[in-house]
C-alpha atoms as a PDB file:
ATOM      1  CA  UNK A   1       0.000   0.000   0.000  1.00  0.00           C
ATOM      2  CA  UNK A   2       1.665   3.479  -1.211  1.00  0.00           C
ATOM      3  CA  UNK A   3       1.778   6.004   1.555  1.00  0.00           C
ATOM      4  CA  UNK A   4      -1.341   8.630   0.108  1.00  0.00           C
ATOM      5  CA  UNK A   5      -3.349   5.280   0.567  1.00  0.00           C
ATOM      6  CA  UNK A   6      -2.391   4.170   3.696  1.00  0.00           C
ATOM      7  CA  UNK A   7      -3.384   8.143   4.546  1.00  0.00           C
ATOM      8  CA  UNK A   8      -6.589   7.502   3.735  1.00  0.00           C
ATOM      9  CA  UNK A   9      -7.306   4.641   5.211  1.00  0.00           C
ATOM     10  CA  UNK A  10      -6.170   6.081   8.330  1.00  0.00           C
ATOM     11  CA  UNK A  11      -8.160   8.918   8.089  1.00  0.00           C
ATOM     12  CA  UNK A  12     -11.506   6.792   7.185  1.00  0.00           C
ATOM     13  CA  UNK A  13     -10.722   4.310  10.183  1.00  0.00           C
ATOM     14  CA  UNK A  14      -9.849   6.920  12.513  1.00  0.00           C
ATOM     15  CA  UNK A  15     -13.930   8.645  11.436  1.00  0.00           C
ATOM     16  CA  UNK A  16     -15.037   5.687  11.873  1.00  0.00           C
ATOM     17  CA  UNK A  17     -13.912   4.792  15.437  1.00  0.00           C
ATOM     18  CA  UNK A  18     -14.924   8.423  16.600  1.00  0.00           C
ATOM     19  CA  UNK A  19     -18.980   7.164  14.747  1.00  0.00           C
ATOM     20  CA  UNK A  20     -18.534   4.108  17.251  1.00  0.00           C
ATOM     21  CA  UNK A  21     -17.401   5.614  20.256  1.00  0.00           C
ATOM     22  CA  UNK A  22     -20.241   8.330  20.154  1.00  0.00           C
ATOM     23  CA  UNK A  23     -23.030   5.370  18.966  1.00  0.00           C
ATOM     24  CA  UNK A  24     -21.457   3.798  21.867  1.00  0.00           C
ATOM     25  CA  UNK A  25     -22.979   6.831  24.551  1.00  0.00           C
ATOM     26  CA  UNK A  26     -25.683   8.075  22.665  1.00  0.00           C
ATOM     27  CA  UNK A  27     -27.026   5.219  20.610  1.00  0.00           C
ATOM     28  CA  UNK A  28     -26.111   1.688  22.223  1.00  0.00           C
ATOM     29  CA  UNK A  29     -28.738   0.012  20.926  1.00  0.00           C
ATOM     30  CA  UNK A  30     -27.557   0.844  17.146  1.00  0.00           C
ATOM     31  CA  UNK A  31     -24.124   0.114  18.400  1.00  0.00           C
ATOM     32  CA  UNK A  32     -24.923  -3.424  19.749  1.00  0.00           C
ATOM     33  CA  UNK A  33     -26.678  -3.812  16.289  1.00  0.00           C
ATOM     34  CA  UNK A  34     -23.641  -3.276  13.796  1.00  0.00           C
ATOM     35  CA  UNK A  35     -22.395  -6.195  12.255  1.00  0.00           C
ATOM     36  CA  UNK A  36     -18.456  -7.094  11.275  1.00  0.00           C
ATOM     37  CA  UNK A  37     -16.834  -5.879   8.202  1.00  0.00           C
ATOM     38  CA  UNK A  38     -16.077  -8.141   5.538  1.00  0.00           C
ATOM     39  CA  UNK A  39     -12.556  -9.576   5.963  1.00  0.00           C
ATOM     40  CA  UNK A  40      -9.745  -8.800   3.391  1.00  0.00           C
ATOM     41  CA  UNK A  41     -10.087 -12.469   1.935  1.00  0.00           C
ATOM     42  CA  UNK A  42     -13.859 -11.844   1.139  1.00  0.00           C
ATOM     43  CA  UNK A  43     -13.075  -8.017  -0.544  1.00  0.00           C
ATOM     44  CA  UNK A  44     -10.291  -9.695  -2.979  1.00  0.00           C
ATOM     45  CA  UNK A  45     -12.812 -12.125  -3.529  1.00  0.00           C
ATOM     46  CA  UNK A  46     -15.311  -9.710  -4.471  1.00  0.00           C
ATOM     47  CA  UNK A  47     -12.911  -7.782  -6.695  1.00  0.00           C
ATOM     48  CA  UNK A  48     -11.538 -10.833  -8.595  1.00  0.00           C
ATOM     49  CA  UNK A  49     -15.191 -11.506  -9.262  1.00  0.00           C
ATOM     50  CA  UNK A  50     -16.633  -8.336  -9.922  1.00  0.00           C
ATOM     51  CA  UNK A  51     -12.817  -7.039 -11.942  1.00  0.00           C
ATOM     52  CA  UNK A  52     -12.822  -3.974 -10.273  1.00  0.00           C
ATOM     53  CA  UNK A  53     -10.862  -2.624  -7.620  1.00  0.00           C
ATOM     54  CA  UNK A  54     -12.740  -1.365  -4.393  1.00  0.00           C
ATOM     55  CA  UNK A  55     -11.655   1.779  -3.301  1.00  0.00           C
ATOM     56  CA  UNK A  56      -8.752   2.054  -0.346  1.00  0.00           C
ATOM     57  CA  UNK A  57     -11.623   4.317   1.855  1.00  0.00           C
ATOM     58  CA  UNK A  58     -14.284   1.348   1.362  1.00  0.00           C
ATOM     59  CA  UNK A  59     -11.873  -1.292   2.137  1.00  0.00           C
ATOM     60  CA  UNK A  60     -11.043   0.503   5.442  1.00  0.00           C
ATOM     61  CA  UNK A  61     -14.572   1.146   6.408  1.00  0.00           C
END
């Protein structure tokens, strides 16, 4: 992964835990209700199926 991507996956993942802490005080219920990601085996899956390449931000959400 080239540094400007790595950036952004930061950035994304670092948005997203701030979404989860504050679901996690205001919201628990929706909190309790989120399911996992999809490991990186199943989004190379998807790609190699689909031939397209998902986006670094999407990956990292």
């Amino acid at each position: 992964m080239d540094v400007e991507s790595a950036v952004a996956a930061r950035v994304v993942e670092d948005a997203w835990r701030r979404v989860l802490d504050w679901l996690g005080l205001h919201a628990p219920g929706s909190h309790a209700a989120l399911l996992d990601g999809a490991d990186p085996e199943r989004i190379d899956a998807l790609e190699a199926e689909l031939g397209v390449r998902v986006p670094v931000e999407l990956r990292a959400l």
